[in-house]
Structures are given as C-alpha cells and as structure tokens.
C-alpha atoms as a PDB file:
ATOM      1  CA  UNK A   1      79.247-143.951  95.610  1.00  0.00           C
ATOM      2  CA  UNK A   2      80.879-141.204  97.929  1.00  0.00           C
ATOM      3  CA  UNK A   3      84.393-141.881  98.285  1.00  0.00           C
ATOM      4  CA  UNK A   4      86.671-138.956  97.523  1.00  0.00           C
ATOM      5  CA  UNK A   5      90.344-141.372  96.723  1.00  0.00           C
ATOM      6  CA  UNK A   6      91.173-144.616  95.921  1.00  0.00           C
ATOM      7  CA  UNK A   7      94.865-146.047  96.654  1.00  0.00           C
ATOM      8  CA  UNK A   8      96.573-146.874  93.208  1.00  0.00           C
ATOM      9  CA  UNK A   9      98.366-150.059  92.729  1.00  0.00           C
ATOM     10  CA  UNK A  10     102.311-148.346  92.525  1.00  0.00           C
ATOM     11  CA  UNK A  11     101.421-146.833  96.108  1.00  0.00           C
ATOM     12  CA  UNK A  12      99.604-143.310  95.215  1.00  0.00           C
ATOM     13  CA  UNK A  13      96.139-141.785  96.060  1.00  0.00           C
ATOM     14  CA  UNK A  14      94.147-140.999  93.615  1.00  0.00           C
ATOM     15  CA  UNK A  15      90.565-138.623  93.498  1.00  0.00           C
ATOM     16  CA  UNK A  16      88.168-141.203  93.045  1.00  0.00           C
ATOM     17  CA  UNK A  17      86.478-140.533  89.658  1.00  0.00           C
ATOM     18  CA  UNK A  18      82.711-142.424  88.672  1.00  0.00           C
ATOM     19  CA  UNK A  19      83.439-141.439  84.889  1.00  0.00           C
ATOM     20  CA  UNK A  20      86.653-142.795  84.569  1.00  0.00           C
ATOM     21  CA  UNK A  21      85.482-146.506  86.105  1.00  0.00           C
ATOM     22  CA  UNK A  22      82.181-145.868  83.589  1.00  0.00           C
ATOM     23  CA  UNK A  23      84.200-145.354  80.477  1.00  0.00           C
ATOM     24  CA  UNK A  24      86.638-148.554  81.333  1.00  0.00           C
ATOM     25  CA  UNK A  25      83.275-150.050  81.628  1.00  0.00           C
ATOM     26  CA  UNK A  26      81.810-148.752  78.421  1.00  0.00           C
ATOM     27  CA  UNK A  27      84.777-149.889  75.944  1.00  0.00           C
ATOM     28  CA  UNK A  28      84.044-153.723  77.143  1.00  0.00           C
ATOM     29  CA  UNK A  29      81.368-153.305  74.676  1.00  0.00           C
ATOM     30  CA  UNK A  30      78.212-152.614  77.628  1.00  0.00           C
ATOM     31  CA  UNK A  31      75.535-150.217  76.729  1.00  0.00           C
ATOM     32  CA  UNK A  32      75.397-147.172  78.885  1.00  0.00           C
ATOM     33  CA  UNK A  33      71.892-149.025  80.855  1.00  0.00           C
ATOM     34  CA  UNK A  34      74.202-151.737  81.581  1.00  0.00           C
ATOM     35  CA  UNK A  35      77.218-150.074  82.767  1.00  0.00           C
ATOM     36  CA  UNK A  36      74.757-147.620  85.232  1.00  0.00           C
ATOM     37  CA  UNK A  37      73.700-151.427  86.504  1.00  0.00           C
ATOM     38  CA  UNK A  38      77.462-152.383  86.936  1.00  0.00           C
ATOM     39  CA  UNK A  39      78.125-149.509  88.913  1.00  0.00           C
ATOM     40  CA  UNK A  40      75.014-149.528  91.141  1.00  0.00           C
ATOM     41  CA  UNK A  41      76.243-153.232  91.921  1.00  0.00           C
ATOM     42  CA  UNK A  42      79.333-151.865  92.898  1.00  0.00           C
ATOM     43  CA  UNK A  43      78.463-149.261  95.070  1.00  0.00           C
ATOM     44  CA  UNK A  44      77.714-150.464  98.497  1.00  0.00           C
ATOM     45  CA  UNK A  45      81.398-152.569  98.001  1.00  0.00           C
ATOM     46  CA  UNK A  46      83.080-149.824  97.468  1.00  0.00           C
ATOM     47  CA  UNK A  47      84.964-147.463 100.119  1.00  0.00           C
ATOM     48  CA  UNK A  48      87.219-144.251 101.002  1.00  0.00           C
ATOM     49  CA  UNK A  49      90.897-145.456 100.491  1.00  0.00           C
ATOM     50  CA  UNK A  50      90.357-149.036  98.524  1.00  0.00           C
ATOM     51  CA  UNK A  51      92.397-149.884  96.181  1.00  0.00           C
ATOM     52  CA  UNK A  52      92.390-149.941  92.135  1.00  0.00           C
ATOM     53  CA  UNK A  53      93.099-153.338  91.991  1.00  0.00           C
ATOM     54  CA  UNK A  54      89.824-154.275  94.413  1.00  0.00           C
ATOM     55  CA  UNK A  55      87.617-151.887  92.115  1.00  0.00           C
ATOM     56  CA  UNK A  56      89.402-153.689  89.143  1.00  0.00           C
ATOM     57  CA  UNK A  57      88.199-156.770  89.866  1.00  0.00           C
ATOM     58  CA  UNK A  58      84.973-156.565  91.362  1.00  0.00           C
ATOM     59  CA  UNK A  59      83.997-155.134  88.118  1.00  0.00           C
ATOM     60  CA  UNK A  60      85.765-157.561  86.095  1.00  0.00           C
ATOM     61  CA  UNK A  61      83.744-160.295  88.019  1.00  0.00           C
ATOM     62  CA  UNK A  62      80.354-158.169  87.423  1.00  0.00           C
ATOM     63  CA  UNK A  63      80.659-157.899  84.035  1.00  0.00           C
ATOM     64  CA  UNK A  64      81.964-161.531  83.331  1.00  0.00           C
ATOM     65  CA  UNK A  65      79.010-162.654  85.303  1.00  0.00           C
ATOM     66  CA  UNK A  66      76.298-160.119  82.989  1.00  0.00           C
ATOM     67  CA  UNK A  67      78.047-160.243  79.777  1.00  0.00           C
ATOM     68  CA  UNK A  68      80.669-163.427  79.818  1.00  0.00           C
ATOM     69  CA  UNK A  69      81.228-162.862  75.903  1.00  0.00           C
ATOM     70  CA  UNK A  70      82.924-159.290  76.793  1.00  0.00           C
ATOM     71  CA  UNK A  71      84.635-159.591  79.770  1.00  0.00           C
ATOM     72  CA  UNK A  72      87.834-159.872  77.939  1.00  0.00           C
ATOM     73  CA  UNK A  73      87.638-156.498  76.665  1.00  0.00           C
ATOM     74  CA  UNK A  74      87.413-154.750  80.161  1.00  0.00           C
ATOM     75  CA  UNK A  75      90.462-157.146  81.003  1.00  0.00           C
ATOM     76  CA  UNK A  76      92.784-156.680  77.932  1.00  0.00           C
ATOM     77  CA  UNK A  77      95.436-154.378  79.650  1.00  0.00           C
ATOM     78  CA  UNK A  78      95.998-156.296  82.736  1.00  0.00           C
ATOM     79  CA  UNK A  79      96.179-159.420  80.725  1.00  0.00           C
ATOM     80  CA  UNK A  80      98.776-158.475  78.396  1.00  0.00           C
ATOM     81  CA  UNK A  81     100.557-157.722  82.049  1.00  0.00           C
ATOM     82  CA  UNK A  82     100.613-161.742  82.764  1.00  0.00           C
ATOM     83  CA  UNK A  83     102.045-162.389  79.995  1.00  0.00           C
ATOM     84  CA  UNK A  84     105.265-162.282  81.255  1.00  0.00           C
ATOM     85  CA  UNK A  85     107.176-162.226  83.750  1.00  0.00           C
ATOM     86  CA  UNK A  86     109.889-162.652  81.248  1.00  0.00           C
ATOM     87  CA  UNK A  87     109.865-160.891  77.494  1.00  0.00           C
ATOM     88  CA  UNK A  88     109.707-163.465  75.172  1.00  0.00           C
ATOM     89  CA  UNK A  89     105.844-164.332  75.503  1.00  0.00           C
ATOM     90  CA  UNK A  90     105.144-160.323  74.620  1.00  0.00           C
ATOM     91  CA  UNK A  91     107.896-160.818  71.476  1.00  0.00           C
ATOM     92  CA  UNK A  92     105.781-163.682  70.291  1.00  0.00           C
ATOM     93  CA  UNK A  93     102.389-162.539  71.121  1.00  0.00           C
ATOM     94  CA  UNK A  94     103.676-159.330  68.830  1.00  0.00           C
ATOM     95  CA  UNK A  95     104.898-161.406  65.967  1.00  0.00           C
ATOM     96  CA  UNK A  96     101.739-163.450  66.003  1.00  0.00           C
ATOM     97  CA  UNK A  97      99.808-160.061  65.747  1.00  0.00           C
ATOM     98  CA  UNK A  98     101.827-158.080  62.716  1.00  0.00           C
ATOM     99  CA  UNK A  99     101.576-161.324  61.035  1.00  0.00           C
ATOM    100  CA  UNK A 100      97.834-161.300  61.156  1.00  0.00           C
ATOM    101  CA  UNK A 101      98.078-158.099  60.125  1.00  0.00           C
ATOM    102  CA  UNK A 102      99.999-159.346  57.221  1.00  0.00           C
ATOM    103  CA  UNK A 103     103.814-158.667  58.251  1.00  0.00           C
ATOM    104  CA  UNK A 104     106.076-161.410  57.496  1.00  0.00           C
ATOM    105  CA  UNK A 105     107.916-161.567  60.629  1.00  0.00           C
ATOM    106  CA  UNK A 106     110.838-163.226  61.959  1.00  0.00           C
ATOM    107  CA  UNK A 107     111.576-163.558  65.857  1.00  0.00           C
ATOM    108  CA  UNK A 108     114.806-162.721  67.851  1.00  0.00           C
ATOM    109  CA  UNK A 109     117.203-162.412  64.586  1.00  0.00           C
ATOM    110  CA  UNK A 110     120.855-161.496  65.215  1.00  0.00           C
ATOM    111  CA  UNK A 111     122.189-159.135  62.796  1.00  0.00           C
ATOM    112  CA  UNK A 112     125.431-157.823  62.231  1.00  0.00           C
ATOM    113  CA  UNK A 113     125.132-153.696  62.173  1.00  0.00           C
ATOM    114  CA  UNK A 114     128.332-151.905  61.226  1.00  0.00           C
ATOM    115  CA  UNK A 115     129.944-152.108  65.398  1.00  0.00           C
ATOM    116  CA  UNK A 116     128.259-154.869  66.675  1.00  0.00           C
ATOM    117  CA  UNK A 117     125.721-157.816  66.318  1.00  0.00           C
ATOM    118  CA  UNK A 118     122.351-157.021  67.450  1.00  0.00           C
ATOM    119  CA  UNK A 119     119.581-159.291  68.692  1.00  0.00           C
ATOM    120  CA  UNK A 120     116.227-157.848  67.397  1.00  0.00           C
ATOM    121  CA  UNK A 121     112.787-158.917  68.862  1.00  0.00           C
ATOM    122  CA  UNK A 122     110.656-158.929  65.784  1.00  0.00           C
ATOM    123  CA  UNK A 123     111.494-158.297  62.193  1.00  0.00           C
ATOM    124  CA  UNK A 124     108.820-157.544  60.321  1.00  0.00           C
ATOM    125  CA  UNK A 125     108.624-156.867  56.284  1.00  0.00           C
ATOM    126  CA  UNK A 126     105.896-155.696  54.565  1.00  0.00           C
ATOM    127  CA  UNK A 127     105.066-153.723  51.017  1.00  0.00           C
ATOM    128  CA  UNK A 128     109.012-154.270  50.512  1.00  0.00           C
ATOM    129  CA  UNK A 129     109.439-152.223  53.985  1.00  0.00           C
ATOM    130  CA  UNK A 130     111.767-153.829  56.737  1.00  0.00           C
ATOM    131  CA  UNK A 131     111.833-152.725  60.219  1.00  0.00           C
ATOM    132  CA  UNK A 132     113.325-153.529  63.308  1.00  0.00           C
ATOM    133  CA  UNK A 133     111.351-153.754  65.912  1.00  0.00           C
ATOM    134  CA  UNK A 134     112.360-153.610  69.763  1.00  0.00           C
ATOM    135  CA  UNK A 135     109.580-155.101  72.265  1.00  0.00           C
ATOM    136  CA  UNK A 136     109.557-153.627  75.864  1.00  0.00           C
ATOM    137  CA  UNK A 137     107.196-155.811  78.482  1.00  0.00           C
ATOM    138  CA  UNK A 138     106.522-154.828  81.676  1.00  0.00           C
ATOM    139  CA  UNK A 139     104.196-155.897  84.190  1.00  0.00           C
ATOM    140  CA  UNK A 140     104.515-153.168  87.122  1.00  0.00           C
ATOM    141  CA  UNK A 141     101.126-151.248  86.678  1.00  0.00           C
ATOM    142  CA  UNK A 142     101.254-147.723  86.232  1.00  0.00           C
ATOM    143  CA  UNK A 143     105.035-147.666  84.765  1.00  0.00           C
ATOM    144  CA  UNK A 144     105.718-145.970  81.380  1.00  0.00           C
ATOM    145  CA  UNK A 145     108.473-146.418  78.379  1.00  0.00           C
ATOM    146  CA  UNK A 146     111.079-144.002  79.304  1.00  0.00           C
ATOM    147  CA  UNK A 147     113.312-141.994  76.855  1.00  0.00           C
ATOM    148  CA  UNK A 148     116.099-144.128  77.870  1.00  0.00           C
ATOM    149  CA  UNK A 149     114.580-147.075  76.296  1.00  0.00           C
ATOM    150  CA  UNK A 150     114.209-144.838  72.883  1.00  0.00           C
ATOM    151  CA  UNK A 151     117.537-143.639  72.550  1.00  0.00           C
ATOM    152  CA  UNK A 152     118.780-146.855  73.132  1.00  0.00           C
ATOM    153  CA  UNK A 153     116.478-148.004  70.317  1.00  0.00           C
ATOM    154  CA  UNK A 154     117.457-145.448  67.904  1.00  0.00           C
ATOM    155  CA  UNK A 155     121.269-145.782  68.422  1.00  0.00           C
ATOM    156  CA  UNK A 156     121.050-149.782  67.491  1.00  0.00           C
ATOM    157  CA  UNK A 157     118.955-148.675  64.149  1.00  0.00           C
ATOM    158  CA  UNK A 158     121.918-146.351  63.769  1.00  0.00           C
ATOM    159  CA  UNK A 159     124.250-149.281  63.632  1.00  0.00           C
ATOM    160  CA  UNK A 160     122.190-151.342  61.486  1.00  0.00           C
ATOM    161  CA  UNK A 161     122.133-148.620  58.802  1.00  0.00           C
ATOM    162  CA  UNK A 162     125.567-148.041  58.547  1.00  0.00           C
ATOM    163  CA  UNK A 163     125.727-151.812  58.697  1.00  0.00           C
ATOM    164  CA  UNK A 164     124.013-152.327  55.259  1.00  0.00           C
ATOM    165  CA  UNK A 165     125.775-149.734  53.565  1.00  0.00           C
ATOM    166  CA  UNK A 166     128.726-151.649  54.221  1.00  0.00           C
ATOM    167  CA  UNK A 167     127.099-155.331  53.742  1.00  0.00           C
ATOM    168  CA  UNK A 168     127.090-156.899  56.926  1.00  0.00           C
ATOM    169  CA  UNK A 169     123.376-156.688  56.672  1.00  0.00           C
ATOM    170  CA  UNK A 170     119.982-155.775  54.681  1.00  0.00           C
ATOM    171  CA  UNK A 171     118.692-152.486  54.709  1.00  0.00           C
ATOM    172  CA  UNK A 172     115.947-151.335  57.633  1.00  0.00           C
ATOM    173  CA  UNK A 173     113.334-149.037  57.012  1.00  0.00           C
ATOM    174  CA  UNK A 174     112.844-147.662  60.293  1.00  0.00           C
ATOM    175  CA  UNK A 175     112.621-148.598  64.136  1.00  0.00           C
ATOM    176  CA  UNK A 176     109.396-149.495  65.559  1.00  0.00           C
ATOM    177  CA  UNK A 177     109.330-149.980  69.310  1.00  0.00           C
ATOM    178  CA  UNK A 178     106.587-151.516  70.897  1.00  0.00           C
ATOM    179  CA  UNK A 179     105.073-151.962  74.308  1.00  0.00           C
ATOM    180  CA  UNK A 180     102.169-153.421  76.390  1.00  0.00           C
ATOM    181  CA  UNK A 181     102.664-149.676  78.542  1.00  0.00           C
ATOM    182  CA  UNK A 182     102.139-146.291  77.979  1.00  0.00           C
ATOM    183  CA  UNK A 183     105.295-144.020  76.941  1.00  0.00           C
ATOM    184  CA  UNK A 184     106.367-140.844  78.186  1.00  0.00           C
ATOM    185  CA  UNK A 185     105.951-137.781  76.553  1.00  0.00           C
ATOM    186  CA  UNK A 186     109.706-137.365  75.982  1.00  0.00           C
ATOM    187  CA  UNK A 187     109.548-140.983  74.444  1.00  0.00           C
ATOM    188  CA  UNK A 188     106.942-139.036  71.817  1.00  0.00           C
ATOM    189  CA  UNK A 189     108.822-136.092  71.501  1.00  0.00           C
ATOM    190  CA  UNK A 190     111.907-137.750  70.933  1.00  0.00           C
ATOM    191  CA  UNK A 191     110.175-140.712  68.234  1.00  0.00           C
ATOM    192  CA  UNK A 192     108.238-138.024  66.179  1.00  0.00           C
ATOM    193  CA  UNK A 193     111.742-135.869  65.380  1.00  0.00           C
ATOM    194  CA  UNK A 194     113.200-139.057  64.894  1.00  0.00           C
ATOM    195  CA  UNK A 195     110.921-140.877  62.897  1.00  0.00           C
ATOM    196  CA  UNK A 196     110.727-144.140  65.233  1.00  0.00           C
ATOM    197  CA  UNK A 197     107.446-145.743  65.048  1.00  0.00           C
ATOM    198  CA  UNK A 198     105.678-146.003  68.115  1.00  0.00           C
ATOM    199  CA  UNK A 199     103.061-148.911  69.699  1.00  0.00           C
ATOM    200  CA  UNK A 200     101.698-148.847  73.082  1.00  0.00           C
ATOM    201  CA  UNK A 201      98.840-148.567  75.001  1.00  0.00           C
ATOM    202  CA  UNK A 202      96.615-145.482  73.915  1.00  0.00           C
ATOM    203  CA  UNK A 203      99.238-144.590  71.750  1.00  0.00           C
ATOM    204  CA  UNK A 204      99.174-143.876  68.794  1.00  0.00           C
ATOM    205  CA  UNK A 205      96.050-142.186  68.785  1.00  0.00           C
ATOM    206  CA  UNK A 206      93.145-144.498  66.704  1.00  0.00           C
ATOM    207  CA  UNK A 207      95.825-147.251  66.255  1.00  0.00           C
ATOM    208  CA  UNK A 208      96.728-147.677  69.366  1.00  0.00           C
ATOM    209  CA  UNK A 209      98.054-151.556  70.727  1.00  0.00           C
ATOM    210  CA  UNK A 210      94.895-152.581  71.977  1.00  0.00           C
ATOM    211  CA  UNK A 211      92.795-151.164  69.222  1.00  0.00           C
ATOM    212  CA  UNK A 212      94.720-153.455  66.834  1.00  0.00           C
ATOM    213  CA  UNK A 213      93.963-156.200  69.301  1.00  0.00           C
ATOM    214  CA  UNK A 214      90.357-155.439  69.127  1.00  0.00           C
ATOM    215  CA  UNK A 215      90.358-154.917  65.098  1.00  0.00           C
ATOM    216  CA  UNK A 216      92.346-158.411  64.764  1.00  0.00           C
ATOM    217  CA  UNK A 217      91.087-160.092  67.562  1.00  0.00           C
ATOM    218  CA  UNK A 218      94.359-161.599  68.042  1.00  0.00           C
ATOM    219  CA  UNK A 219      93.799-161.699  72.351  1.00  0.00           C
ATOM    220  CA  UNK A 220      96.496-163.062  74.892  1.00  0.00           C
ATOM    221  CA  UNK A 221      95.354-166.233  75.777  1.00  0.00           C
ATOM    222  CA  UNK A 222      95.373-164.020  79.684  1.00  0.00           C
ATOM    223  CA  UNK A 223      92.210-162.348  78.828  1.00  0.00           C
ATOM    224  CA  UNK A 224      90.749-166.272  79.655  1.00  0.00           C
ATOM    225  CA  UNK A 225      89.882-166.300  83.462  1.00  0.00           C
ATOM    226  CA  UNK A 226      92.498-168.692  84.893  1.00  0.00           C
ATOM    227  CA  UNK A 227      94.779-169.379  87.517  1.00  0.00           C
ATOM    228  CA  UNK A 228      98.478-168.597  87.038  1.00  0.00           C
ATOM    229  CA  UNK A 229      99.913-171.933  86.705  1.00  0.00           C
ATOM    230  CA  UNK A 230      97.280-172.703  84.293  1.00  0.00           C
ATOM    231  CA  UNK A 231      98.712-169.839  82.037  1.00  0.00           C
ATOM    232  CA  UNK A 232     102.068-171.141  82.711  1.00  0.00           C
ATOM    233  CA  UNK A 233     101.158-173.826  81.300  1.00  0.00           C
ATOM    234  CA  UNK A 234      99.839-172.187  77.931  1.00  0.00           C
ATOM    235  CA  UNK A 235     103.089-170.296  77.680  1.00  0.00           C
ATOM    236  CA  UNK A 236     104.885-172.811  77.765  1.00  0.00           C
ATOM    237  CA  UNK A 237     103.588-174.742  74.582  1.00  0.00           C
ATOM    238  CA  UNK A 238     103.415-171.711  73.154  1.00  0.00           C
ATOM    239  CA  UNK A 239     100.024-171.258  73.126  1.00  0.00           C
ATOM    240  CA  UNK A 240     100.211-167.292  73.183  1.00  0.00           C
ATOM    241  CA  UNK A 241      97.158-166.060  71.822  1.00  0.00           C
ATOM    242  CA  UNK A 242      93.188-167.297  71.283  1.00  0.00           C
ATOM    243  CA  UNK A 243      94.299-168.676  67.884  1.00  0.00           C
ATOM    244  CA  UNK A 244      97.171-170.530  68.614  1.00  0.00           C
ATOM    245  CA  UNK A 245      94.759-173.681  70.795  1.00  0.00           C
ATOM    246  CA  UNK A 246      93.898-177.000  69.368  1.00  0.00           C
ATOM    247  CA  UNK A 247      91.105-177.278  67.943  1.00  0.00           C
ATOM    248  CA  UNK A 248      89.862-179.778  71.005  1.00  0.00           C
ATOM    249  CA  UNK A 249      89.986-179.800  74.164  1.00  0.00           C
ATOM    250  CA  UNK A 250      91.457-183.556  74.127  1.00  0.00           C
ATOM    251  CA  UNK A 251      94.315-182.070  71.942  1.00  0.00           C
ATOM    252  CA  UNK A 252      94.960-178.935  74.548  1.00  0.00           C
ATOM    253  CA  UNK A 253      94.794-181.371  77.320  1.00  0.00           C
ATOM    254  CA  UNK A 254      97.265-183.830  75.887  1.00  0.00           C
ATOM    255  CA  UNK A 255      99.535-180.547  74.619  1.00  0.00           C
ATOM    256  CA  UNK A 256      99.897-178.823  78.081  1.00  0.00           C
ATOM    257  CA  UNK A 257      99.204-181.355  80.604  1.00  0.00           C
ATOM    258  CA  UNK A 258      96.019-179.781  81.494  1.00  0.00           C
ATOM    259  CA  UNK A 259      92.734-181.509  82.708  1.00  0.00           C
ATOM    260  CA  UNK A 260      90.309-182.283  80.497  1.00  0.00           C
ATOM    261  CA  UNK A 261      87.671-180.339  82.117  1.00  0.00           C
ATOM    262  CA  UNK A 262      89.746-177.017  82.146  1.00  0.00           C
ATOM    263  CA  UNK A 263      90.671-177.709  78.824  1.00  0.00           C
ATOM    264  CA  UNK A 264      87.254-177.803  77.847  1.00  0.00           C
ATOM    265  CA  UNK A 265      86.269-174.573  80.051  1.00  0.00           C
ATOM    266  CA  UNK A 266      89.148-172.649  78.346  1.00  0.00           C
ATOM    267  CA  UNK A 267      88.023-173.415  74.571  1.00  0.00           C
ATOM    268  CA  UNK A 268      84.586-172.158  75.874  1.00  0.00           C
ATOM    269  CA  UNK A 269      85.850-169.177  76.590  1.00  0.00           C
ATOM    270  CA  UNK A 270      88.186-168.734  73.954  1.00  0.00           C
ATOM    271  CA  UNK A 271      84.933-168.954  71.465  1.00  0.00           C
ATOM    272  CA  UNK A 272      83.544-165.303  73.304  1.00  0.00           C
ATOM    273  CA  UNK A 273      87.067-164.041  72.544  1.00  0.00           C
ATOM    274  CA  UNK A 274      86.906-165.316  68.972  1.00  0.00           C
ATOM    275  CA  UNK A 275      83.838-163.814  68.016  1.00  0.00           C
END
C-alpha cells in the first residue's frame, strides 16, 4: 500500500496514512487479524491521488461483506450525513436519542424570551433541569460548527433567561448545542467560558455523539445499506432511527410504500444494528 496522498472529499490532498484507515477499521468492532485482512484486500485497489470517498467505501463494502452485523459502526458518521438534506430529521433523530437516554423532550417549541419568540429544536428536561437545545446538521464532509453558530446560540439563551424572570417563559438551565460535525476550537473555547454544553462528533471527549449512539444503540435508520429514495421514504413516515420500524415487514411495507422484499431486507438488517 504505497501511495503517499489521497484527495479529500472538500477538494484537499491529504498524506495518505495506513493507521488512520486501520483505526476507522478497528472501532467497527474487527479484531486487529481482521482489520490486517481488510486492508490487504484493499491494497492492490488502492492508488496515488484516489479519493476518501473511494477508500470509504471499498472498505465499507469489505467489511459488510466479512462482518455484516458491524458494518454499521464503520458507517455511523456518513450516515448521520443522509439524514438530511434538511434539519428536521437530525432534530428528531436527537429527541428520539435524549429520550432514550431518559430526557423528556419536546420538539421545535416556540417560546417567548424577554425580545422575541424563539423556535427551539429540542427541549429536553431531566432531574428537574431544562435546557434548550439548538441542533446544527450538515452534510458537507469535512465542515465544522463555527463560533458564529455559538454566539448565536448563547445570545437566544440570553433572551430566554431574562424572559423567565419576567414570565413570558419557564426557566432554562443552560444551552446545549448539538451537531452530527465536529466544532472548532473557538466553538470550545468560547462554550467552556460560557458554560454551553457541547455534542458533536469526537467531542466531548468519552461522551462524544456517536459514543452515545453506540452506548444506546439508538442508529439512523442510514447506517442500513440502501438507496436514497428508499431512505426518503423512511424519513418521511418518520421512521428515523432502528427503533422506530414496525415490527413486520408487511407493516413497513404498507407504512412507506415500500416492497415487500426490501422491507423484509431492511428489518434484517436492522436486527445487526439492534443487537
């Protein structure tokens, strides 16, 4: 495997490096044996200047075809990027996931702070705790929450805590924004000093988005193999994550409009995710 850079997806070269495509590999859940066998498959496919995205799925397709039952794993970030294109699926997916997590959680509430109404993604409420919570999707690879995004976030909190001091609405804990991205380091600066709660990819550290995912197994229904207007489809009835399907395929087919067989294919695979 000799190639010295790959082309990354937003346009850039990058130094091609073995470890880094080994230790995407490894957190699918493959033994170290396993992953060595995924990469020695890969090798003679593999060239100076290809892309990410090629590399990305090649493996994908390797490790769905050795270990079908963890392929989802190894596809959990790109999934949560189909999601969209629009917000709403990532607001819901959220809510679904806090409440597993035992939030009680309302979606896209309008609430009068002390200036003006705001429309908040999720409100969650736990151990008599309320936050507001402000969901950022995006589905450009490589593109990270920008401070912008924070202050913006912090100045509607702001408004909402001088609103309940006057009455126009309950009383917030703190903000909480969340995203299927990474954030900048000014976005962490900024959150820490302000005491916004952050959730993104790798970030926070041990708590991170998609090790919540993992813990909960609460998995975009994305992380299925299937075609876009399949997923579509999904969205559409709502069907956001592995635990929101019927429990047979008859029922899924009749929901969404899909065929039998694929309905059947997709609870298959949603069993792998489940377990």
């Amino acid at each position: 495997m000799s190639i010295s850079w790959v082309l990354k997806e937003n346009g850039e070269k990058e130094r091609f490096e073995k470890a880094k495509v080994k230790k995407a590999i490894r957190r699918s859940g493959l033994s170290p044996k396993e992953c060595d066998e995924i990469l020695q498959q890969l090798s003679p496919h593999i060239y100076n200047g290809i892309s990410t995205k090629a590399i990305y799925h090649m493996v994908y397709d390797l490790i769905d075809q050795m270990r079908p039952e963890v392929s989802h794993r190894y596809n959990l970030k790109r999934a949560l990027q189909r999601i969209g294109p629009a917000g709403y699926e990532f607001e819901d997916f959220i809510g679904r996931l806090l409440s597993l997590e035992g939030y009680d959680t309302k979606l896209r509430q309008t609430i009068q702070g002390r200036c003006l109404s705001h429309e908040i993604d999720v409100v969650a409420e736990k151990d008599s705790m309320r936050y507001m919570i402000e969901c950022k999707f995006r589905n450009q690879p490589g593109y990270k929450c920008r401070i912008q995004t924070a202050l913006y976030v912090y100045a509607r909190f702001l408004d909402l805590k001088e609103g309940s001091k006057i009455g126009t609405c309950e009383k917030y804990y703190r903000p909480w924004l969340v995203t299927n991205t990474k954030f900048s380091q000014d976005v962490i600066t900024y959150a820490d000093y302000k005491e916004i709660d952050l959730l993104g990819w790798r970030y926070p550290f041990k708590n991170s988005l998609e090790f919540r995912i993992d813990k909960s197994k609460c998995y975009p229904v994305s992380v299925i193999k299937m075609g876009d207007r399949t997923l579509r489809q999904l969205l559409k009835k709502k069907i956001v994550t592995v635990f929101d399907f019927p429990e047979t395929p008859e029922k899924l087919a009749h929901k969404t409009g899909i065929s039998d067989h694929k309905s059947r294919e997709i609870l298959e695979k949603a069993q792998y995710v489940q377990r």
